[in-house]
Protein backbone atom coordinates (compact mmCIF):
# COMPACT_ATOMS: atom_id res chain seq x y z
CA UNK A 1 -20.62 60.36 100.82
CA UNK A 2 -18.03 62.58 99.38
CA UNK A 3 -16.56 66.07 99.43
CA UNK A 4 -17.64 69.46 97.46
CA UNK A 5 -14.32 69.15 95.28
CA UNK A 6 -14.65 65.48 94.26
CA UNK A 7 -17.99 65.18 92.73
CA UNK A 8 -17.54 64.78 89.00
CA UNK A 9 -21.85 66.39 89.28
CA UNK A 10 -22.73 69.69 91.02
CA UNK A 11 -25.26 72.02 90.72
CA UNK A 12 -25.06 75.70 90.02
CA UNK A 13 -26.12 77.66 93.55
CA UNK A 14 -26.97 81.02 94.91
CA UNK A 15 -27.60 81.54 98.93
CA UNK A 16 -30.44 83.85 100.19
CA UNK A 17 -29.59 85.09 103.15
CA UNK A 18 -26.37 85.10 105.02
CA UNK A 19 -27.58 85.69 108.40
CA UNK A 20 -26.23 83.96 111.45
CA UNK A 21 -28.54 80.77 110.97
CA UNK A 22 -27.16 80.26 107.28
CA UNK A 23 -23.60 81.28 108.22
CA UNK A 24 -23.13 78.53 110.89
CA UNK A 25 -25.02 75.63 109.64
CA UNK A 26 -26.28 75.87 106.02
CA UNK A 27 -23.03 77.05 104.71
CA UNK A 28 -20.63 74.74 105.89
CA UNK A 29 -22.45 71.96 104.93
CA UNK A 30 -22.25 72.89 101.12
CA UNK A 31 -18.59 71.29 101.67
CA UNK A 32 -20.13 68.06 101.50
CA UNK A 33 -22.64 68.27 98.78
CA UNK A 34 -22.27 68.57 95.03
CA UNK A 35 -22.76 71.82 94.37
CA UNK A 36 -20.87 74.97 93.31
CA UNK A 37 -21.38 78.35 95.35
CA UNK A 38 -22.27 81.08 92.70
CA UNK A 39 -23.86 83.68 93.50
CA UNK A 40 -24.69 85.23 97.21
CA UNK A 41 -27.89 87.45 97.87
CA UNK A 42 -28.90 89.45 101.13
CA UNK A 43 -30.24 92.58 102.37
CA UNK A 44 -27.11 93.63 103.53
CA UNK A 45 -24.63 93.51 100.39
CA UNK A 46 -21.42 94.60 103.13
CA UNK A 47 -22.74 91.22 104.90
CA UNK A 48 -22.81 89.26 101.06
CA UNK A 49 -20.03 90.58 99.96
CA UNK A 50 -17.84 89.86 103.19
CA UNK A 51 -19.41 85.86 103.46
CA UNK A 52 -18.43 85.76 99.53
CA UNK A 53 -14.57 86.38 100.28
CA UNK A 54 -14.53 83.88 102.32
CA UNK A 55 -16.45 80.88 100.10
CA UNK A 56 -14.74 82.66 96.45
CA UNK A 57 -18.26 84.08 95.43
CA UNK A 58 -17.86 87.21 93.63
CA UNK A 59 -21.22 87.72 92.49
CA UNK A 60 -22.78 89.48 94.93
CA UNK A 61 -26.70 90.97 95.22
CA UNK A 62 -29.12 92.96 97.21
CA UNK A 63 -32.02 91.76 94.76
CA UNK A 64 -32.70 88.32 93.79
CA UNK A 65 -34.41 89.17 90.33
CA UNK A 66 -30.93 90.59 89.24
CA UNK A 67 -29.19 87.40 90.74
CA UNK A 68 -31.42 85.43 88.37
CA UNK A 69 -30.82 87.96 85.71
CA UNK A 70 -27.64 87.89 85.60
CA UNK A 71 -26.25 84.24 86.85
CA UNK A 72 -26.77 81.19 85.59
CA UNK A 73 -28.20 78.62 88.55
CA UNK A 74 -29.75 75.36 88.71
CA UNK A 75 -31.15 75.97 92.22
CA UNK A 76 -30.95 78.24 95.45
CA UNK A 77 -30.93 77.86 99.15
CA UNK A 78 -33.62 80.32 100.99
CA UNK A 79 -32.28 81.04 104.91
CA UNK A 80 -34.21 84.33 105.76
CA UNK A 81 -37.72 83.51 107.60
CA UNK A 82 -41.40 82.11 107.32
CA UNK A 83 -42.42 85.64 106.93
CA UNK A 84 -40.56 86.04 104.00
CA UNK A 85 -40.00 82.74 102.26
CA UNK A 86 -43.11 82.42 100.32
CA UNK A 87 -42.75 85.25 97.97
CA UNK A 88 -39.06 84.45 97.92
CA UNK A 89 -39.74 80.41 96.76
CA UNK A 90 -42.46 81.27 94.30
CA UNK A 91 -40.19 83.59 92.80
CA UNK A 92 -37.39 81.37 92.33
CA UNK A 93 -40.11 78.71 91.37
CA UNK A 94 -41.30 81.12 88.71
CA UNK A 95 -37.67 82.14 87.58
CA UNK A 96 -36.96 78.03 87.01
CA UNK A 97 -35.16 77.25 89.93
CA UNK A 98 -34.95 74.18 92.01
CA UNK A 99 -35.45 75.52 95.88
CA UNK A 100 -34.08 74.45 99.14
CA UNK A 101 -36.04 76.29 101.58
CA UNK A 102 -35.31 76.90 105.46
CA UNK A 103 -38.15 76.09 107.81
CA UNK A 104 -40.82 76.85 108.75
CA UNK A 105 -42.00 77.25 105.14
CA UNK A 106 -44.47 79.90 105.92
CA UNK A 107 -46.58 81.57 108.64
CA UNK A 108 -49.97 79.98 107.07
CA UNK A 109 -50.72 76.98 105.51
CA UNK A 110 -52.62 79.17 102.60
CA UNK A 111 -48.84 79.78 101.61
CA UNK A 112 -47.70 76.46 101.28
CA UNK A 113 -50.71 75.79 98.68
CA UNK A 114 -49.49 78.70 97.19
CA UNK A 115 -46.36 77.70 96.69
CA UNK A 116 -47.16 73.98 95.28
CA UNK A 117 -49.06 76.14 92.64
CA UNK A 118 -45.96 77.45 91.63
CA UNK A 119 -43.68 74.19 91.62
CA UNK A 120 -44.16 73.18 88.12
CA UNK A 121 -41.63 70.52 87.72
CA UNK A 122 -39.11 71.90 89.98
CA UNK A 123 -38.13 70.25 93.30
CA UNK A 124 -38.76 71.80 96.55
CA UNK A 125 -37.67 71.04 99.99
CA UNK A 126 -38.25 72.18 103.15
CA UNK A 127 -35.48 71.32 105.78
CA UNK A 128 -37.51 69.58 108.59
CA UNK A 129 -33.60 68.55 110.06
CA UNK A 130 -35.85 66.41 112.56
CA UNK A 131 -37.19 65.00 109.75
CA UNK A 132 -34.21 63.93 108.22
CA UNK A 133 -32.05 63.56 111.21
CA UNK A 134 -30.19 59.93 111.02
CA UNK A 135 -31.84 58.83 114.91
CA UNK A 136 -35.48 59.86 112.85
CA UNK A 137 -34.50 57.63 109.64
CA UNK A 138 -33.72 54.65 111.70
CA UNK A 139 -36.98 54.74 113.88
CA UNK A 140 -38.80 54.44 110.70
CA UNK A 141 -36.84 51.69 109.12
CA UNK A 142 -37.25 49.90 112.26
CA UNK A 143 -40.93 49.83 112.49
CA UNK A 144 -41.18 49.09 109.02
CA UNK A 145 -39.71 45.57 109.83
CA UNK A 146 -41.38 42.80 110.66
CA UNK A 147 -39.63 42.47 113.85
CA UNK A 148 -40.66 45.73 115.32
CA UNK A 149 -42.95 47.47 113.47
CA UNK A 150 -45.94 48.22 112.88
CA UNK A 151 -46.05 51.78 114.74
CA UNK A 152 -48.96 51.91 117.21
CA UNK A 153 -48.19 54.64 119.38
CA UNK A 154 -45.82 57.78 119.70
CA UNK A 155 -45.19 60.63 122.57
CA UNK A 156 -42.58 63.90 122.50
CA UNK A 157 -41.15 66.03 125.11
CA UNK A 158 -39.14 69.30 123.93
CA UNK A 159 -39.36 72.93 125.66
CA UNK A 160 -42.28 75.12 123.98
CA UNK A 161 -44.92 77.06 124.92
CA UNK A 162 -48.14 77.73 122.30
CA UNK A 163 -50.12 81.13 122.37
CA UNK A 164 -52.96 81.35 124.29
CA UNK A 165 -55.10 83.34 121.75
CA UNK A 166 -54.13 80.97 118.34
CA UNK A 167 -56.98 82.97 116.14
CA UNK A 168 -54.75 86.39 116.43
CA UNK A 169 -51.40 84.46 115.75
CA UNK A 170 -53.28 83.13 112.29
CA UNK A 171 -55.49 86.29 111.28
CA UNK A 172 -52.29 88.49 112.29
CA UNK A 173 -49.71 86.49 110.56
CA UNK A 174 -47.97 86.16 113.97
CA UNK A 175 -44.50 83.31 113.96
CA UNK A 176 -44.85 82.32 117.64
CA UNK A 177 -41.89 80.27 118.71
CA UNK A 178 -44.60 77.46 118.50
CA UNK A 179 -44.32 78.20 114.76
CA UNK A 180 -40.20 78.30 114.43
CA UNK A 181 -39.25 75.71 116.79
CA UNK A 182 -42.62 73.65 117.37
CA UNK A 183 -42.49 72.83 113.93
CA UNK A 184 -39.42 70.57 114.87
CA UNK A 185 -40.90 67.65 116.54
CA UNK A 186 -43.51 67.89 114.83
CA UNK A 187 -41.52 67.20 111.61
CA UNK A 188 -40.19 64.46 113.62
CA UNK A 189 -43.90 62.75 114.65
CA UNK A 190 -45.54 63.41 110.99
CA UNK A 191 -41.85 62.00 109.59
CA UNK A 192 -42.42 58.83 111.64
CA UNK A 193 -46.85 58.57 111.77
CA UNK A 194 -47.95 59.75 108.71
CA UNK A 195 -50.61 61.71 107.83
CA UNK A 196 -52.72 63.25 110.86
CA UNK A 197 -56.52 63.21 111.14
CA UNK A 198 -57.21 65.23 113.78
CA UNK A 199 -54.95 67.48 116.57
CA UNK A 200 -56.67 68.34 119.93
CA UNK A 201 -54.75 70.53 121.95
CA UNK A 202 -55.19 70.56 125.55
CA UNK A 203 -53.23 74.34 126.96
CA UNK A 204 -52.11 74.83 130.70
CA UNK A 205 -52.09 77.84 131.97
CA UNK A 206 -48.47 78.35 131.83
CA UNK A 207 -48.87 77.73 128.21
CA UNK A 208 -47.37 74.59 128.17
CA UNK A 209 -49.63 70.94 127.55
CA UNK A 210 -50.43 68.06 125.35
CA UNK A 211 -50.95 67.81 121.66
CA UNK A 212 -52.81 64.84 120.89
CA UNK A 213 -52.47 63.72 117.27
CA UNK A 214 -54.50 60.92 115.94
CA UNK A 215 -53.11 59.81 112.84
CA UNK A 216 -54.68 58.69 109.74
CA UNK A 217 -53.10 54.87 110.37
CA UNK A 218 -54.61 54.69 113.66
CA UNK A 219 -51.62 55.88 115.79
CA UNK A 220 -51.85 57.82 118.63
CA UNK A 221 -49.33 60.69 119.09
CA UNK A 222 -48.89 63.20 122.19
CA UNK A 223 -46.59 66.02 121.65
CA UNK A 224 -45.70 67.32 125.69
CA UNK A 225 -45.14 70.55 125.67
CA UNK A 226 -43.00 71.77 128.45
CA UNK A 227 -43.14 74.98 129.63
CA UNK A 228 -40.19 75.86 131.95
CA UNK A 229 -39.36 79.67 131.54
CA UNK A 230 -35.36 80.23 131.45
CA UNK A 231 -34.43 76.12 131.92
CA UNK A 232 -33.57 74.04 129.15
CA UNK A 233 -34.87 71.08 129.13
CA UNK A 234 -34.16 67.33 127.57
CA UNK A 235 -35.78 66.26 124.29
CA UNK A 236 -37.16 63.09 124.18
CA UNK A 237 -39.13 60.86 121.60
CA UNK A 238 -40.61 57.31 121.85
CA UNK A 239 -41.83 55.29 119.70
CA UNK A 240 -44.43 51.80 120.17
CA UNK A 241 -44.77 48.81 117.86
CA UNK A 242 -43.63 45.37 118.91
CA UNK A 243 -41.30 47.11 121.74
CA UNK A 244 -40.21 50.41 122.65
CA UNK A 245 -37.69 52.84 120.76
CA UNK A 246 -37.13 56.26 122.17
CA UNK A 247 -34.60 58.74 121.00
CA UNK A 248 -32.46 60.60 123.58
CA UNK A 249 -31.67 64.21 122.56
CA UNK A 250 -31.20 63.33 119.02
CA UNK A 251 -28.23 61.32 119.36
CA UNK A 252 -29.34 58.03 121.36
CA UNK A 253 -31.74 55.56 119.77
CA UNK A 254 -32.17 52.54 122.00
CA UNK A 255 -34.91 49.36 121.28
CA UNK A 256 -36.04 48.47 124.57
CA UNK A 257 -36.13 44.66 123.94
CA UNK A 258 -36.89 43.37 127.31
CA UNK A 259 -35.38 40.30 129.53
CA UNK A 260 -36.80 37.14 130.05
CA UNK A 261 -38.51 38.19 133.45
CA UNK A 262 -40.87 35.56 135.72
CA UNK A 263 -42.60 38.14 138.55
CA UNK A 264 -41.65 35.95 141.71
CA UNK A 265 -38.34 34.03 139.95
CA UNK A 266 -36.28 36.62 138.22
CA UNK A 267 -32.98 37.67 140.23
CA UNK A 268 -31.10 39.36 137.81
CA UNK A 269 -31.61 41.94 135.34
CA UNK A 270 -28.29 40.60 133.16
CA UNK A 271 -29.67 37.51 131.52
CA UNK A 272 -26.92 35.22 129.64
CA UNK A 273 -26.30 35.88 126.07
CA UNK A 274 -27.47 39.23 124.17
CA UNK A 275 -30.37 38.33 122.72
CA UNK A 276 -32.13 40.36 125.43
CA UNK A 277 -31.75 43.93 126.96
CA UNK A 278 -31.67 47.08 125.38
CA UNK A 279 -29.88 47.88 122.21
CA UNK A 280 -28.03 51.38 121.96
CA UNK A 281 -26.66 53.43 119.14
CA UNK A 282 -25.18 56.57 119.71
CA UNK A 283 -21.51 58.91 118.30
CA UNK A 284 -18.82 57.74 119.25
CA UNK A 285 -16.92 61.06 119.96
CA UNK A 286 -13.31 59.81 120.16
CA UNK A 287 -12.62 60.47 116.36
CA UNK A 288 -12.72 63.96 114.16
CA UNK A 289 -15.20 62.00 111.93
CA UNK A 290 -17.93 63.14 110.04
CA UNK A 291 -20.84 61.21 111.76
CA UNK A 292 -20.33 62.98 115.24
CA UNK A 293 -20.46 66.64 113.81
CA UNK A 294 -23.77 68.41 114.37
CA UNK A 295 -24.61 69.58 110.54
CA UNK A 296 -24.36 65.40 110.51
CA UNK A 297 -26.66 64.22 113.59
CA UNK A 298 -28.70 66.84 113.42
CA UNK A 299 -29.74 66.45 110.42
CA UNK A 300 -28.34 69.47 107.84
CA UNK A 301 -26.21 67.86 105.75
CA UNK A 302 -29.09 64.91 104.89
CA UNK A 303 -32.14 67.56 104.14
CA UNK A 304 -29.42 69.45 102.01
CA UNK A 305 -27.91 66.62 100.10
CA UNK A 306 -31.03 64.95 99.95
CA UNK A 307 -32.38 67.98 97.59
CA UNK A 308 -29.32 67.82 95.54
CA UNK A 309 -30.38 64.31 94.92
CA UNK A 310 -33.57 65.19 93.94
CA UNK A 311 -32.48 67.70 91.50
CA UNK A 312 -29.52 65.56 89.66
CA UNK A 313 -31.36 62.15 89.96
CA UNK A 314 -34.52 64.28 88.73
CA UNK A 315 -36.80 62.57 91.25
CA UNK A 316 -39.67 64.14 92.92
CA UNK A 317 -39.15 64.87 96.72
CA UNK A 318 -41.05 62.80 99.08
CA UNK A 319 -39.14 63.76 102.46
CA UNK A 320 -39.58 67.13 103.53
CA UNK A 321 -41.50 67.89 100.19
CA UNK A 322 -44.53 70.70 100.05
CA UNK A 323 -47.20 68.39 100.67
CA UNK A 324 -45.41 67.12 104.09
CA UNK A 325 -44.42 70.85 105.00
CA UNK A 326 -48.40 71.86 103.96
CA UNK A 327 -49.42 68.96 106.76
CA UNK A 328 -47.11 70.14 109.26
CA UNK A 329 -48.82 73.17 108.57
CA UNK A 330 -51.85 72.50 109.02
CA UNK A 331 -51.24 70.56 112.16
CA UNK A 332 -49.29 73.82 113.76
CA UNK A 333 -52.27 76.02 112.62
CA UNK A 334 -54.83 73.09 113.64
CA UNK A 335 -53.13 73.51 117.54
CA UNK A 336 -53.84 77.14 117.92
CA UNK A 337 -57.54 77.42 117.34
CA UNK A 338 -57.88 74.02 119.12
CA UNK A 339 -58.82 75.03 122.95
CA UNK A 340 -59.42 71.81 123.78
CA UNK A 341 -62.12 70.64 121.05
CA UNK A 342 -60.41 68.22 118.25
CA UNK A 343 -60.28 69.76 114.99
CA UNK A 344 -60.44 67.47 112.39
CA UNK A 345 -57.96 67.80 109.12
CA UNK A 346 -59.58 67.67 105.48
CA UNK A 347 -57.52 66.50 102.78
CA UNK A 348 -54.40 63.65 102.33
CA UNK A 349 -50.81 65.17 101.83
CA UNK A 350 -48.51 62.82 100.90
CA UNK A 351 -44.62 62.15 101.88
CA UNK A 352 -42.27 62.19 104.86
């Protein structure tokens, strides 16, 4: 870990879009990653020019073919939308730029093809933050241990609703909130499973329900959908392989270990010792320390810095590459037309 101003490395950078997403969470975290702010691009040049006084970028654009025109960058950061971030990525692919791109990717999964067409040797990645958030990274190198792996089973709860008529949201072009914010535990389930086989979604009438994924592995995922107009309502993950893990609105990961427990014998649920019982991590939120800021547990600053890896280390992306984002994909589009029947998924993506 280290600072902006200390790496002896950085990257070259322009920002597309400045809106409020990219102002309060993908800007501030460039102060921990090795890069140097060069260039800012958005619709509204007032709004560019304004956010470049304030990070020292002079060079300032409404249009991103004169950004690459006239600046010299190694890579850019796309914040704008799903609508609008294919044509933006494929034309930073085709201008030789490394891209960081916002989720969702896309509205369709067609686009994400479209855009590994384009990749060439350039690195893309798509910020899945649930992906990449640290409570997600140590599921998975728990259940890759001997000790409490291998994954067998997985549920979510999170607040979303899905569209009741999934053909018009795909034929239209439509990005439902079950698009923009589904596509977050998701992230975290494919992150953690693998690659999915099949997706049966079962709808309620309030638009709420249960995503079943079967994964390719032989897990058994089921995304809860909670539908509870105007409330919000706790996330929640678990996760099954020798024991239990769950994670606690992204900040508590606990391996349920058990006691030693006789049915008619057992009088206390404090064994000696602490080889038994639950093991917690969570912040500690008594220090102004890096690991308890959001852009940290959340998740921002490793999708970010894990690109500018990529890029210096020349490495191919594996988390949050295209071919994960193209199965999240296909798993969101896979949902809509569901109605209850299980579609099955052709085709093995890689990474995650």
């Amino acid at each position: 870990m280290s600072y902006q101003r200390d790496f002896e490395k950085r990257l070259n950078v322009g920002v597309i879009g400045l809106g409020s997403h990219s102002y309060r969470n993908v800007l501030p975290a460039m102060h921990y990653l090795p890069v140097k702010l060069k260039a800012f691009c958005d619709l509204d040049i007032d709004l560019a020019r304004r956010t470049g006084e304030e990070y020292g970028v002079s060079a300032c654009y409404t249009s991103t073919a004169d950004m690459y025109r006239n600046e010299e960058l190694d890579a850019v950061f796309t914040v704008v939308s799903p609508e609008a971030h294919p044509d933006l990525v494929c034309e930073a692919l085709d201008a030789g730029m490394h891209v960081w791109t916002e989720k969702p990717p896309a509205v369709l999964a067609s686009e994400v093809e479209t855009m590994i067409a384009h990749r060439g040797d350039r690195q893309v990645v798509v910020g899945f933050k649930k992906a990449f958030m640290p409570a997600t990274r140590k599921v998975i190198e728990l259940l890759e241990s001997e000790e409490w792996g291998p994954l067998t089973g997985m549920s979510a709860e999170y607040h979303m609703t899905i569209p009741e008529d999934g053909e018009a949201v795909i034929r239209e072009r439509q990005a439902p909130n079950w698009l923009k914010n589904g596509c977050h535990p998701l992230s975290c389930m494919l992150a953690v499973g693998g690659v999915v086989a099949s997706v049966t979604m079962h709808r309620s009438v309030s638009g709420g329900g249960t995503c079943v994924l079967a994964f390719e592995n032989g897990t058994i995922g089921s995304f809860n959908l909670i539908s509870a107009p105007g409330k919000r309502v706790a996330e929640r993950y678990a996760f099954w392989g020798s024991s239990q893990i769950t994670i606690d609105s992204n900040l508590r990961v606990t391996i349920h270990r058990g006691i030693p427990f006789n049915y008619s014998e057992t009088t206390s649920y404090l064994p000696e010792g602490t080889d038994t019982g639950s093991v917690v991590w969570e912040p500690w939120d008594t220090l102004g320390t890096l690991e308890n800021k959001a852009l940290f547990t959340q998740g921002f600053y490793d999708e970010m810095r894990y690109f500018c890896d990529c890029v210096l280390e020349r490495k191919p992306a594996k988390i949050g590459s295209l071919e994960f984002a193209l199965q999240v994909m296909k798993v969101y589009e896979a949902a809509l037309v569901s109605g209850g029947s299980t579609v099955t998924l052709t085709g093995r993506a890689q990474g995650g």
